[in-house]
C-alpha atoms as a PDB file:
ATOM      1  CA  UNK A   1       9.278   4.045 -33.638  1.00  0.00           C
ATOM      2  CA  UNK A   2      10.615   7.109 -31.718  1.00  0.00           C
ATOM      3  CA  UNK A   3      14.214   7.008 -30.721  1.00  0.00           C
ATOM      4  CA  UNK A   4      14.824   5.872 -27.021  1.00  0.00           C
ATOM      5  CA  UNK A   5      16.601   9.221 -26.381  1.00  0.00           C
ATOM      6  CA  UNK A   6      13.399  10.906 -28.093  1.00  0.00           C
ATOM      7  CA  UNK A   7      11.403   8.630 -25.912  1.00  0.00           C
ATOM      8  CA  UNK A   8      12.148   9.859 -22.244  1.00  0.00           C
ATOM      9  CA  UNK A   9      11.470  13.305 -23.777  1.00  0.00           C
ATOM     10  CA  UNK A  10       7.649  12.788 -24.802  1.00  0.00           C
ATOM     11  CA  UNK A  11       7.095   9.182 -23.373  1.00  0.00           C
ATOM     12  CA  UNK A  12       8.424   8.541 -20.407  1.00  0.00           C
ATOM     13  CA  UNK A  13       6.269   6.078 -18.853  1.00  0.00           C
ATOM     14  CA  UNK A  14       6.792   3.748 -22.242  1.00  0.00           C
ATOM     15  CA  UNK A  15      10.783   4.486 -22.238  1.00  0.00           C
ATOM     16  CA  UNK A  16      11.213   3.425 -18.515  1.00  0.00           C
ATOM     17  CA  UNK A  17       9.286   0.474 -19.645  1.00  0.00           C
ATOM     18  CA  UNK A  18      10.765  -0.394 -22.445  1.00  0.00           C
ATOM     19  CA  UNK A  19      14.510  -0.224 -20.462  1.00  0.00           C
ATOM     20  CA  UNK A  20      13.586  -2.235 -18.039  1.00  0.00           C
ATOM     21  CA  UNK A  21      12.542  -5.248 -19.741  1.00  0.00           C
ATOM     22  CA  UNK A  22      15.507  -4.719 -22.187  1.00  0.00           C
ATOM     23  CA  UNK A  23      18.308  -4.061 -20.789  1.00  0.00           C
ATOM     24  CA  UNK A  24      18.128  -2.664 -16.691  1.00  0.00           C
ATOM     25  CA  UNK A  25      20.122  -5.236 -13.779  1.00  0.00           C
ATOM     26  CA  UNK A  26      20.705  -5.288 -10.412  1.00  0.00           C
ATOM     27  CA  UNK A  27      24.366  -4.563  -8.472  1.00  0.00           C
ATOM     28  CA  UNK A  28      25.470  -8.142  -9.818  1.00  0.00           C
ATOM     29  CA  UNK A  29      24.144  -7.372 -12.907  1.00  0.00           C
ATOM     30  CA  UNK A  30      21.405 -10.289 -13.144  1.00  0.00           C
ATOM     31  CA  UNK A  31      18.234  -8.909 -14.805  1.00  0.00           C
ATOM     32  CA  UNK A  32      15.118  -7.855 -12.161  1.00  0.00           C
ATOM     33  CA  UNK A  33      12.257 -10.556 -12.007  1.00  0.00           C
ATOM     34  CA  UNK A  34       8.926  -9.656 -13.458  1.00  0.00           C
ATOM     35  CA  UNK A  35       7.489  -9.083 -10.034  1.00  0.00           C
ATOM     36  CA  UNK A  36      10.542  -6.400  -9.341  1.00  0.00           C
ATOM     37  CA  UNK A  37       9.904  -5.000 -13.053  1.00  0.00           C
ATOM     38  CA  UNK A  38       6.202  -3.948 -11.624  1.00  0.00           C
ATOM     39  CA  UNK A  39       7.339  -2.847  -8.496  1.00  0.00           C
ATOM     40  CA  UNK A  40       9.895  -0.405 -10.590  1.00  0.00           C
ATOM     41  CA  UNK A  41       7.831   0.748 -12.973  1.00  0.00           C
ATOM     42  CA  UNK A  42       5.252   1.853 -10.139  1.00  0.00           C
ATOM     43  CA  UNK A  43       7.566   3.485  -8.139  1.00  0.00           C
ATOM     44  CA  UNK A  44       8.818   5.133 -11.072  1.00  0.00           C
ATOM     45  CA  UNK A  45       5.378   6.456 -11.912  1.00  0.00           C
ATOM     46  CA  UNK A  46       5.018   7.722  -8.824  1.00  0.00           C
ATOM     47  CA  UNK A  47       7.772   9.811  -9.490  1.00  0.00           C
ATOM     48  CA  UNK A  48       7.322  10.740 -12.609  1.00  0.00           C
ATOM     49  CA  UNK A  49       3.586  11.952 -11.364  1.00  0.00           C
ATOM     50  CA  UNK A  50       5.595  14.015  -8.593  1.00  0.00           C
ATOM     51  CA  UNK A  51       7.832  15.452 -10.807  1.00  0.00           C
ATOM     52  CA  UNK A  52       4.403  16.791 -13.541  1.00  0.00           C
ATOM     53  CA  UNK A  53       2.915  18.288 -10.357  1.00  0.00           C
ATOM     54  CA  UNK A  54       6.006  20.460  -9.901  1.00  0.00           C
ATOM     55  CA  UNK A  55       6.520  21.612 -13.764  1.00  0.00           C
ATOM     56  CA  UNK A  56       9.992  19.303 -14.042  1.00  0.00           C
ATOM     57  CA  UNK A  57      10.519  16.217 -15.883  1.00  0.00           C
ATOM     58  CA  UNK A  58      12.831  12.716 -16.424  1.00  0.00           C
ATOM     59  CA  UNK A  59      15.153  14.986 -18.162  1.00  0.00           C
ATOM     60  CA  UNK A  60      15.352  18.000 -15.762  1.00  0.00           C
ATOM     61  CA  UNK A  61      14.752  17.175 -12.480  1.00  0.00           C
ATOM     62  CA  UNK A  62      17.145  18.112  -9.488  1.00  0.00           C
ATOM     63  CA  UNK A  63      18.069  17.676  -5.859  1.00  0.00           C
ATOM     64  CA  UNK A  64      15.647  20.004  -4.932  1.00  0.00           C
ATOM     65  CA  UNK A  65      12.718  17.623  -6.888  1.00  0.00           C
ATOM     66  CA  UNK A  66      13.716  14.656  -4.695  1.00  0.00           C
ATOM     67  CA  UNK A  67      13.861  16.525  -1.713  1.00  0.00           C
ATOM     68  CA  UNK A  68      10.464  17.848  -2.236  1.00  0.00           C
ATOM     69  CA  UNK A  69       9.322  14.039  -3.333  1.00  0.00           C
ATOM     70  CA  UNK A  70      10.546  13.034   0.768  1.00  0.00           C
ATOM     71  CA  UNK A  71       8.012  15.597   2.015  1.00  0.00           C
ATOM     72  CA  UNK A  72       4.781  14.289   0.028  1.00  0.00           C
ATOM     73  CA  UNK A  73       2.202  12.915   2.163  1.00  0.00           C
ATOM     74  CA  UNK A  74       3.169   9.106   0.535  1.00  0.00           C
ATOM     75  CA  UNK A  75       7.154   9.118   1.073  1.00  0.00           C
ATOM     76  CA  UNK A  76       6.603  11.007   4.448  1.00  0.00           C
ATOM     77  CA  UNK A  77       5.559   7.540   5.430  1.00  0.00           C
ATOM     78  CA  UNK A  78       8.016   5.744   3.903  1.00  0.00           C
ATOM     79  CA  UNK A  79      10.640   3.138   5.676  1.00  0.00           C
ATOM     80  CA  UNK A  80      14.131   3.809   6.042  1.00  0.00           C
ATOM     81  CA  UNK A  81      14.306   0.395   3.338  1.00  0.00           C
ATOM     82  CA  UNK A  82      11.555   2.076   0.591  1.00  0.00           C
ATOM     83  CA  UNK A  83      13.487   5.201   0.869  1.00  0.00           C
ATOM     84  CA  UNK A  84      17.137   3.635  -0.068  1.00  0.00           C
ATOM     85  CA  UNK A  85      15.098   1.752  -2.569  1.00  0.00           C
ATOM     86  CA  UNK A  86      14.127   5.025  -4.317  1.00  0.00           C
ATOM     87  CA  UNK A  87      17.141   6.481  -4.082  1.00  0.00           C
ATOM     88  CA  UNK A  88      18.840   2.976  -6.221  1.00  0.00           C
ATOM     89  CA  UNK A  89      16.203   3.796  -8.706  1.00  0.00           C
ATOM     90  CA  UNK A  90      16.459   7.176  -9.329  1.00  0.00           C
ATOM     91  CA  UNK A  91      20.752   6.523  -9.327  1.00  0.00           C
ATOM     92  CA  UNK A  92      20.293   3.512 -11.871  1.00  0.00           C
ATOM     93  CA  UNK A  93      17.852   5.399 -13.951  1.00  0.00           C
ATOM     94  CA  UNK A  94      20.186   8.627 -13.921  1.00  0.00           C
ATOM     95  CA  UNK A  95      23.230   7.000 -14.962  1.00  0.00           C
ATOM     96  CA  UNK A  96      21.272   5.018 -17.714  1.00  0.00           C
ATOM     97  CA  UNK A  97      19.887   8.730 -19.444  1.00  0.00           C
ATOM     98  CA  UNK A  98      23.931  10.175 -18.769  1.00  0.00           C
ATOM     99  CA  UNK A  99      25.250   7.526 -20.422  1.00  0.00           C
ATOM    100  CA  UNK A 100      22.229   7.900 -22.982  1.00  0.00           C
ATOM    101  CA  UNK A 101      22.670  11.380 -23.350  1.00  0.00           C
ATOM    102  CA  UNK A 102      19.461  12.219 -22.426  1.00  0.00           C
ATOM    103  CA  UNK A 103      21.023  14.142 -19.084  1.00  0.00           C
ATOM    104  CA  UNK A 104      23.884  15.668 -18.445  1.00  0.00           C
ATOM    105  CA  UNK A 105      24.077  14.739 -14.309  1.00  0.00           C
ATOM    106  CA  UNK A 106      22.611  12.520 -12.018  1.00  0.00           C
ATOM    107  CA  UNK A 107      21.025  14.199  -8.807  1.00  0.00           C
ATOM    108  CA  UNK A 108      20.773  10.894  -6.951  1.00  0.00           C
ATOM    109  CA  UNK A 109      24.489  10.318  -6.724  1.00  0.00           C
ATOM    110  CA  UNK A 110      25.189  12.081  -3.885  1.00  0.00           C
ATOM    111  CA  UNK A 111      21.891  10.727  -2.202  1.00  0.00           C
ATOM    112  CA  UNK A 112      22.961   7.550  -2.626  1.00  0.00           C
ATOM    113  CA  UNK A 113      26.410   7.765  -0.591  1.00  0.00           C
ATOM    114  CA  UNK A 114      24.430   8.990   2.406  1.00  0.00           C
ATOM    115  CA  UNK A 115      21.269   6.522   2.649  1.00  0.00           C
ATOM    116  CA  UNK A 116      22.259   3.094   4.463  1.00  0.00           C
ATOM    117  CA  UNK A 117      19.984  -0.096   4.777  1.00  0.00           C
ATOM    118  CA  UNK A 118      18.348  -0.406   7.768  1.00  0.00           C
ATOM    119  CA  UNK A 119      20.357  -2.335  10.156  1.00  0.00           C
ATOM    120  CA  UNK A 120      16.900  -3.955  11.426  1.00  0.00           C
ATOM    121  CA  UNK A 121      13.459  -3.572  10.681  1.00  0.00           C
ATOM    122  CA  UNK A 122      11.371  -1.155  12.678  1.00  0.00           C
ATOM    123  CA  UNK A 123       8.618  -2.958  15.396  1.00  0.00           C
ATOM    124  CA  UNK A 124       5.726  -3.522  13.274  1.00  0.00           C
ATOM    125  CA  UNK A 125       2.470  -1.926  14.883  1.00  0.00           C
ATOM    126  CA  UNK A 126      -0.671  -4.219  15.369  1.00  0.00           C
ATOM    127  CA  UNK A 127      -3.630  -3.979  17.917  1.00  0.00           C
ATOM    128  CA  UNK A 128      -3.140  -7.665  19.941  1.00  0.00           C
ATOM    129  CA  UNK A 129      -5.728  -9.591  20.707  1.00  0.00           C
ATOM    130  CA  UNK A 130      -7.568  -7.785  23.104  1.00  0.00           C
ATOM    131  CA  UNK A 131      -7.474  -4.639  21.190  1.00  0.00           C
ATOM    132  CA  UNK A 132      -8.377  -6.475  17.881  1.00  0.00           C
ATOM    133  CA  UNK A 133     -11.350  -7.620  20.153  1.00  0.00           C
ATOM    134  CA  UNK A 134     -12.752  -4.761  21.563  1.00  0.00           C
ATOM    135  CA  UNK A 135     -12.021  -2.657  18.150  1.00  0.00           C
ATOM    136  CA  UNK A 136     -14.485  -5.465  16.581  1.00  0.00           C
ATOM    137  CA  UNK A 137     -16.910  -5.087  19.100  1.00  0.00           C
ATOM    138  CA  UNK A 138     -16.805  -1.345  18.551  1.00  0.00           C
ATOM    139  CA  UNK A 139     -17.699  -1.476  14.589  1.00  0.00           C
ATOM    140  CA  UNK A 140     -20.684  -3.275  16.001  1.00  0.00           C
ATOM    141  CA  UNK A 141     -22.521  -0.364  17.555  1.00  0.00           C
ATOM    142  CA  UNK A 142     -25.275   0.929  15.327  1.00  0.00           C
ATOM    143  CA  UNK A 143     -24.201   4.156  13.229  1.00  0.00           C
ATOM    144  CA  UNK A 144     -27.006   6.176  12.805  1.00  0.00           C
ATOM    145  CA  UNK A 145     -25.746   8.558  10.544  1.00  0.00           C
ATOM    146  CA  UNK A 146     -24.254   7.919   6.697  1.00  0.00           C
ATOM    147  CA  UNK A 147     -20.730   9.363   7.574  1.00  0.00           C
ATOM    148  CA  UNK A 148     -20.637   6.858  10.806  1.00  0.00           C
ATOM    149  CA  UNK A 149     -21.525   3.510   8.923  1.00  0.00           C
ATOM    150  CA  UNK A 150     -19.248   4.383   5.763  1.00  0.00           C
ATOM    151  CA  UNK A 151     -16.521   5.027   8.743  1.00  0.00           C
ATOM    152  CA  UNK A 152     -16.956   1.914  10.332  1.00  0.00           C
ATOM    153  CA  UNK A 153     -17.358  -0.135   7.351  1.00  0.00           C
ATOM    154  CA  UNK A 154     -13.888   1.532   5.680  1.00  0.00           C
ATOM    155  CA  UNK A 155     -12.625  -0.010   8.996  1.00  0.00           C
ATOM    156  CA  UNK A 156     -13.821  -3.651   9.300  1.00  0.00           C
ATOM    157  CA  UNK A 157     -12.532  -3.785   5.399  1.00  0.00           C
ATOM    158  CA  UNK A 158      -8.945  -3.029   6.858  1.00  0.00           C
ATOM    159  CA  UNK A 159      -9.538  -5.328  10.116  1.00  0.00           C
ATOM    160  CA  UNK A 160     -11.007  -7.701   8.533  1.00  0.00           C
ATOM    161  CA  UNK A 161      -9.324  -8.112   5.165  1.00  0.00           C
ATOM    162  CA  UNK A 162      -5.609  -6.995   5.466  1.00  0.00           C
ATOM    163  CA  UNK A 163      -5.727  -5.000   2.002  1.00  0.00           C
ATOM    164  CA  UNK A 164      -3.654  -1.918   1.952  1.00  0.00           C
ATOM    165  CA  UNK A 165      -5.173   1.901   1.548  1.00  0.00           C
ATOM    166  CA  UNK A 166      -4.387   2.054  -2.445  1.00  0.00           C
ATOM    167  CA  UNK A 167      -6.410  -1.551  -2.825  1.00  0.00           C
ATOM    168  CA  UNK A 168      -9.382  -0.442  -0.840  1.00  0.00           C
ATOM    169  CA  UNK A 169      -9.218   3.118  -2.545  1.00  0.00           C
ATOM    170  CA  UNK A 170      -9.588   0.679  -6.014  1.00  0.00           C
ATOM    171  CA  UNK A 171     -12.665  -1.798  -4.140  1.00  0.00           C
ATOM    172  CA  UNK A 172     -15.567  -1.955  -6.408  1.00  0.00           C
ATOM    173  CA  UNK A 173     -18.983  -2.925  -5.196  1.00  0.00           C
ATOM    174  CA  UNK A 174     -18.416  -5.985  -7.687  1.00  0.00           C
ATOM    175  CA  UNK A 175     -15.502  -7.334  -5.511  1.00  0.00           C
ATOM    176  CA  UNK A 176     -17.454  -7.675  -2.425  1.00  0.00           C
ATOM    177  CA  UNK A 177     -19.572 -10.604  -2.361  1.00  0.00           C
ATOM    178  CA  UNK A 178     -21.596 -10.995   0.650  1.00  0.00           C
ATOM    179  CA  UNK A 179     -24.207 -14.001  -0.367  1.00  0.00           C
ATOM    180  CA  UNK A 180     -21.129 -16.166  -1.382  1.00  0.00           C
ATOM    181  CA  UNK A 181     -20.309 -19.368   0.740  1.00  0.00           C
ATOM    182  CA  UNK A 182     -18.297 -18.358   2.566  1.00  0.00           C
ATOM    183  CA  UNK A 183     -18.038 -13.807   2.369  1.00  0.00           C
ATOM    184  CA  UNK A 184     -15.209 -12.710   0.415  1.00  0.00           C
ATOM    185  CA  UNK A 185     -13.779 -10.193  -0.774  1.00  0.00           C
ATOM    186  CA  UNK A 186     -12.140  -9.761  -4.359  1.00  0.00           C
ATOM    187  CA  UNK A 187      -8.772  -8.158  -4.702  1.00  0.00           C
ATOM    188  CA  UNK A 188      -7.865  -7.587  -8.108  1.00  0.00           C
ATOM    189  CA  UNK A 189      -4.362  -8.229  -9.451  1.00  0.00           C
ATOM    190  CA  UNK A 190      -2.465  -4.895  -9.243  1.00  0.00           C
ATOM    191  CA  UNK A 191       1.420  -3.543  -9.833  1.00  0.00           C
ATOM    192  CA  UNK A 192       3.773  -6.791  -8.170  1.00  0.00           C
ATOM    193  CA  UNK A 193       0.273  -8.249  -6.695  1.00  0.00           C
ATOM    194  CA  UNK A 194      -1.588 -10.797  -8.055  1.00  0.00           C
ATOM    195  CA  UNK A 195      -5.654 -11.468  -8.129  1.00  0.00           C
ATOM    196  CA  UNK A 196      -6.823 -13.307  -4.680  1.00  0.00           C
ATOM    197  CA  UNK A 197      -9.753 -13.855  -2.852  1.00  0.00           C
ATOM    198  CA  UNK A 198     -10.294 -12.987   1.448  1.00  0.00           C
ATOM    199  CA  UNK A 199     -12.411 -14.672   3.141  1.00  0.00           C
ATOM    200  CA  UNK A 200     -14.393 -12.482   5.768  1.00  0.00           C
ATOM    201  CA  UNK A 201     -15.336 -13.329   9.135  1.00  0.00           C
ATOM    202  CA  UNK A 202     -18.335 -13.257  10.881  1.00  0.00           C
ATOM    203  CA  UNK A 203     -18.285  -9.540  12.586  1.00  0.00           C
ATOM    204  CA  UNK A 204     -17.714  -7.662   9.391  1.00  0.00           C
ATOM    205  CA  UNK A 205     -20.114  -8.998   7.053  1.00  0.00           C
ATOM    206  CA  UNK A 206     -23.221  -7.414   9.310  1.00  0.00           C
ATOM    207  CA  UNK A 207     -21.880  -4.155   8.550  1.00  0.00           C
ATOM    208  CA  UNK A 208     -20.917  -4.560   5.183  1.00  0.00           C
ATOM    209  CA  UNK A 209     -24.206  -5.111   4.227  1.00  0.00           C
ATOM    210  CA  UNK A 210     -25.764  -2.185   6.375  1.00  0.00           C
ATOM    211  CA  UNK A 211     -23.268  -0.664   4.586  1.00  0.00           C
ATOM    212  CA  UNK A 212     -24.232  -1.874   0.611  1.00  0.00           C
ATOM    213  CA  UNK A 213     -28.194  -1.254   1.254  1.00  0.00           C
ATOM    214  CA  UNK A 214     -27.357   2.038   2.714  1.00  0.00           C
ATOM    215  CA  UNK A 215     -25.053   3.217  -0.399  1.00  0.00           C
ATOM    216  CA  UNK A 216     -27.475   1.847  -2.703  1.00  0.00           C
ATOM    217  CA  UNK A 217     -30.331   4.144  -1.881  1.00  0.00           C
ATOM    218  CA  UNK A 218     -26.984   7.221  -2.543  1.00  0.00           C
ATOM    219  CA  UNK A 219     -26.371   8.757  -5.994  1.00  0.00           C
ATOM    220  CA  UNK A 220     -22.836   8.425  -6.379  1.00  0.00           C
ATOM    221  CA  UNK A 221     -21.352   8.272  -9.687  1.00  0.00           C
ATOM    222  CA  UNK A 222     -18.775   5.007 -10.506  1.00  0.00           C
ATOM    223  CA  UNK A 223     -19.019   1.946  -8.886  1.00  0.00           C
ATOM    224  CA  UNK A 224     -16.304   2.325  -5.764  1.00  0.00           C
ATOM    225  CA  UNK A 225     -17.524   0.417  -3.043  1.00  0.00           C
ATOM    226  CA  UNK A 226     -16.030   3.743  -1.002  1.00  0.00           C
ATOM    227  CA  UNK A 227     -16.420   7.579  -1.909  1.00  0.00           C
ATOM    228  CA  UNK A 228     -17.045  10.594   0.484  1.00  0.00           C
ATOM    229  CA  UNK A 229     -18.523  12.559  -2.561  1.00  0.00           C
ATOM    230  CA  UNK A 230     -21.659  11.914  -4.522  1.00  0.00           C
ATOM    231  CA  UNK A 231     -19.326  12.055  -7.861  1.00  0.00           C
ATOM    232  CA  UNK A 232     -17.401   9.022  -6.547  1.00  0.00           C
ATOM    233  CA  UNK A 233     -13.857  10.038  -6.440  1.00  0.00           C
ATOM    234  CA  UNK A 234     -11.672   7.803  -4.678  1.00  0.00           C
ATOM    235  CA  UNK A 235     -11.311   8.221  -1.116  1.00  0.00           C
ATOM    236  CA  UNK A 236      -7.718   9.589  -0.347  1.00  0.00           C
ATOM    237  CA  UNK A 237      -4.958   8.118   1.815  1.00  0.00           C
ATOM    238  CA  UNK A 238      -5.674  10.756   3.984  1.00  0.00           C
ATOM    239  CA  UNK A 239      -9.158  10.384   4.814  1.00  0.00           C
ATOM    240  CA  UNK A 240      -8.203   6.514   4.910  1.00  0.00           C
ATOM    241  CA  UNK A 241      -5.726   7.665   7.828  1.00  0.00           C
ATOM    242  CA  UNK A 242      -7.872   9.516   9.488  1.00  0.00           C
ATOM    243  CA  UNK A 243     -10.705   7.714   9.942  1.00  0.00           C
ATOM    244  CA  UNK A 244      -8.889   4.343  11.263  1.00  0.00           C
ATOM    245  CA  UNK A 245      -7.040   7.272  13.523  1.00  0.00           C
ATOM    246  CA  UNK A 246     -10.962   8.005  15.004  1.00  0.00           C
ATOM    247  CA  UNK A 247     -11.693   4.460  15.347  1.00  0.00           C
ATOM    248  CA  UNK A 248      -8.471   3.609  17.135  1.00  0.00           C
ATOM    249  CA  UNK A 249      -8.821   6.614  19.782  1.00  0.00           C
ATOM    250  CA  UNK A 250     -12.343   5.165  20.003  1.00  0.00           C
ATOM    251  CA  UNK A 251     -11.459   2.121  21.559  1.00  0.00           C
ATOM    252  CA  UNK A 252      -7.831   3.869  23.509  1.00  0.00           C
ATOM    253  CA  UNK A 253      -5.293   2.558  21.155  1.00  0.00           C
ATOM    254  CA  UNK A 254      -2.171   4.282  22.139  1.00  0.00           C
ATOM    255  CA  UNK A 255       0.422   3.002  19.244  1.00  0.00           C
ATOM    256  CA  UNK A 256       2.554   5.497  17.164  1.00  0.00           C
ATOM    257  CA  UNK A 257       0.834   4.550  13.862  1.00  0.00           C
ATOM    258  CA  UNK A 258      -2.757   5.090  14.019  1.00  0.00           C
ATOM    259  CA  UNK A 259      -3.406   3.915  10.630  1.00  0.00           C
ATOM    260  CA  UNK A 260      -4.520   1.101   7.677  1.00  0.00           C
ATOM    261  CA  UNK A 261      -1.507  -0.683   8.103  1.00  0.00           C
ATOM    262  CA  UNK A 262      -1.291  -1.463  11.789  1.00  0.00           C
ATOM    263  CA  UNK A 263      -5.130  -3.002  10.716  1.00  0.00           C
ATOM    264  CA  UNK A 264      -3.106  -4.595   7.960  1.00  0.00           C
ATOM    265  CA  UNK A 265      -0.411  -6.080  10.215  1.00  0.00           C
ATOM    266  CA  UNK A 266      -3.062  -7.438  12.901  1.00  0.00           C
ATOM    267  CA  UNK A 267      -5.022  -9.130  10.204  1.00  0.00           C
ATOM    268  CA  UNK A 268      -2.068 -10.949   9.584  1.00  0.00           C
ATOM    269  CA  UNK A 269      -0.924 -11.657  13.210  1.00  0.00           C
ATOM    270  CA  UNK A 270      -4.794 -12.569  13.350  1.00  0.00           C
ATOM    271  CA  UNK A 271      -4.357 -15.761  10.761  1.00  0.00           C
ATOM    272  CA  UNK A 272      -0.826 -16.519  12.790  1.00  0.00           C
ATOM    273  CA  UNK A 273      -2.923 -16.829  15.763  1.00  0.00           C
ATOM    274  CA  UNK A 274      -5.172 -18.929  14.281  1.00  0.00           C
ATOM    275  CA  UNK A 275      -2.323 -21.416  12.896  1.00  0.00           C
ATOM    276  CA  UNK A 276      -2.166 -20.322   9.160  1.00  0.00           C
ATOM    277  CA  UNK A 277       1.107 -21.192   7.805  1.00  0.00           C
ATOM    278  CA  UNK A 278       3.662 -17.718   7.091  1.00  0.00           C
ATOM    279  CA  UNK A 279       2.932 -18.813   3.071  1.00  0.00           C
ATOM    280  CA  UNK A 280      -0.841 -18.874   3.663  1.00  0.00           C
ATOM    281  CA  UNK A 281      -0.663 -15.851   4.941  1.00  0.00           C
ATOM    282  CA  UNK A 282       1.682 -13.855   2.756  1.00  0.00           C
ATOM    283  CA  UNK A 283      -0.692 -15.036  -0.163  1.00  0.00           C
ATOM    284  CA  UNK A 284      -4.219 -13.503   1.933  1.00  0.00           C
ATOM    285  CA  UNK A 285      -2.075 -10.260   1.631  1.00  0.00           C
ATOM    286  CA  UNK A 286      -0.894 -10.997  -1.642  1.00  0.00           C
ATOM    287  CA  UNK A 287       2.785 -10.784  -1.137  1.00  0.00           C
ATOM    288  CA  UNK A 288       5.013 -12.803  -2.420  1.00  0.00           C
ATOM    289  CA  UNK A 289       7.919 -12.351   0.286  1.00  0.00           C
ATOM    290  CA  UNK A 290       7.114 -13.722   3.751  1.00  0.00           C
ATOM    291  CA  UNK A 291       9.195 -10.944   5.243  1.00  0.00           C
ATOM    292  CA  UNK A 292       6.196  -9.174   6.215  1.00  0.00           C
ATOM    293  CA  UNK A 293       4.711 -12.663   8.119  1.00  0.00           C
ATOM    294  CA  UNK A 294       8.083 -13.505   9.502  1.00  0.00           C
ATOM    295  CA  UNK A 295       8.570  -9.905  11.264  1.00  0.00           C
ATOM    296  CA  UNK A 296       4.711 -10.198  12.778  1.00  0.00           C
ATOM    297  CA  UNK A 297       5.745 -14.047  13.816  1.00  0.00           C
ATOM    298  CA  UNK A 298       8.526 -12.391  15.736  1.00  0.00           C
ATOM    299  CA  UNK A 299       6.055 -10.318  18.082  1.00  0.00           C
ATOM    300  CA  UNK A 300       3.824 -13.534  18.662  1.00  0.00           C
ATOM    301  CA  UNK A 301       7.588 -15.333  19.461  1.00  0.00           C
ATOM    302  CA  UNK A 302       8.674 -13.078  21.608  1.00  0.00           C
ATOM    303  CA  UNK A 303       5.529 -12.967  24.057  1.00  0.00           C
ATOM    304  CA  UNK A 304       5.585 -16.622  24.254  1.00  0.00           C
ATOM    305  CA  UNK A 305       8.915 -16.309  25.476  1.00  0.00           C
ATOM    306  CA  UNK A 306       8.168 -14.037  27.509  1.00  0.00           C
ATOM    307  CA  UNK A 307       5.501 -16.132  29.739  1.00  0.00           C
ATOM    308  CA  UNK A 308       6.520 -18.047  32.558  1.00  0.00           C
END
């Protein structure tokens, strides 16, 4: 077996890997849980990926590489909390290959001192009930054309399903299972997320199917229940974010984040509504934190309090 110091230099996927389940800790030093592991190793992938695209490496990167990393499409979208969360890794993992001798500085130092927890979550963005409703009435016009029912259909996923861009970038015609008892959808275990199943209601599954016969009678490569190109490459975050953007204008949403995850977040305040417990829910959107339910149980909280 290569040497670990050898190991960052030709494999460094397989060396961050192999650290964390050996030997990296937290700030009290307690060793991360399995589900944190994931998270790491993705975000550290990500990175990694980042740093390929700009001809640097584990070894070699700078200042400049992270600051370039902030200004990707992904991290420009990042929370004040994902972004300090970076910044621990790429400080841990520095000071691990110093001490290793594998580099001779750590860029993220300096970063670190700056960046500060959030002092309180940001308003989560969700279409209330009224909007949900007319947004669901909306996907039920008929779409003519292919690029208006794949458009649609991209959407009542979101709406109707609460999975995030990267899981319905991965949705295989396989997962989707429209003569089951009830609909569901199939969301295969992924990074910190583990396998579930979504129910779907009633006003998606008419379009999902216009949907399936019309992409069977299409020669697209793969089997991704979503392409915009005959050779079935994934469809990008991008095009994700643009086409809930359309479909939100559509129907005169006004909200500062036109995107999948204000669909995600009023799926879940959806199943709130609707008296799911915050642990139901967290599982239907396969987290294992109910931060995410607790913050969207605020907004339903405070309009109660707010009527007379």
């Amino acid at each position: 077996m290569e040497p670990m110091d050898t190991l960052w230099l030709t494999k460094p996927t397989l060396a961050y890997s192999d650290w964390q389940a050996r030997e990296a800790a937290g700030a009290d030093r307690r060793p991360f849980s399995a589900r944190s592991i994931l998270q790491h190793q993705a975000m550290f992938e990500h990175f990694r990926r980042h740093l390929l695209a700009r001809g640097a490496s584990i070894p070699s990167f700078g200042t400049d590489d992270i600051d370039a990393f902030w200004q990707t499409a992904d991290a420009r979208s990042y929370s004040q909390a994902t972004r300090v969360r970076y910044v621990k890794l790429l400080d841990r993992l520095c000071r691990h290959l110093v001490f290793s001798g594998v580099r001779h500085d750590n860029p993220a130092a300096a970063l670190l001192a700056g960046e500060r927890w959030p002092d309180q979550e940001p308003t989560p963005q969700y279409l209330d009930a009224a909007q949900d409703a007319r947004l669901q009435a909306f996907l039920q016009a008929v779409a003519d054309d292919l690029a208006s029912l794949r458009s649609r259909a991209i959407v009542a996923v979101f709406l109707a399903t609460g999975i995030t861009a990267s899981e319905a970038r991965a949705t295989r015609v396989v997962d989707l299972h429209l003569d089951a008892s009830p609909p569901y959808l199939f969301v295969p275990a992924h990074g910190p997320r583990d396998a579930r199943t979504v129910h779907l209601p009633e006003f998606a599954v008419p379009l999902l199917r216009a949907w399936m016969a019309r992409r069977a009678t299409l020669p697209i490569e793969g089997d991704l229940l979503f392409t915009l190109s005959p050779e079935g490459r994934p469809v990008t975050d991008m095009s994700f974010g643009r086409i809930v953007a359309a479909a939100l204008e559509a129907i005169g949403f006004t909200g500062a984040e036109p995107s999948p995850r204000t669909l995600r977040n009023t799926f879940c305040r959806r199943q709130l509504l609707a008296g799911l417990s915050r642990e139901t829910v967290s599982r239907m959107l396969g987290l294992a934190s109910q931060r995410t339910c607790d913050r969207i149980a605020a907004t339903i909280e405070s309009e109660d309090g707010d009527q007379p």
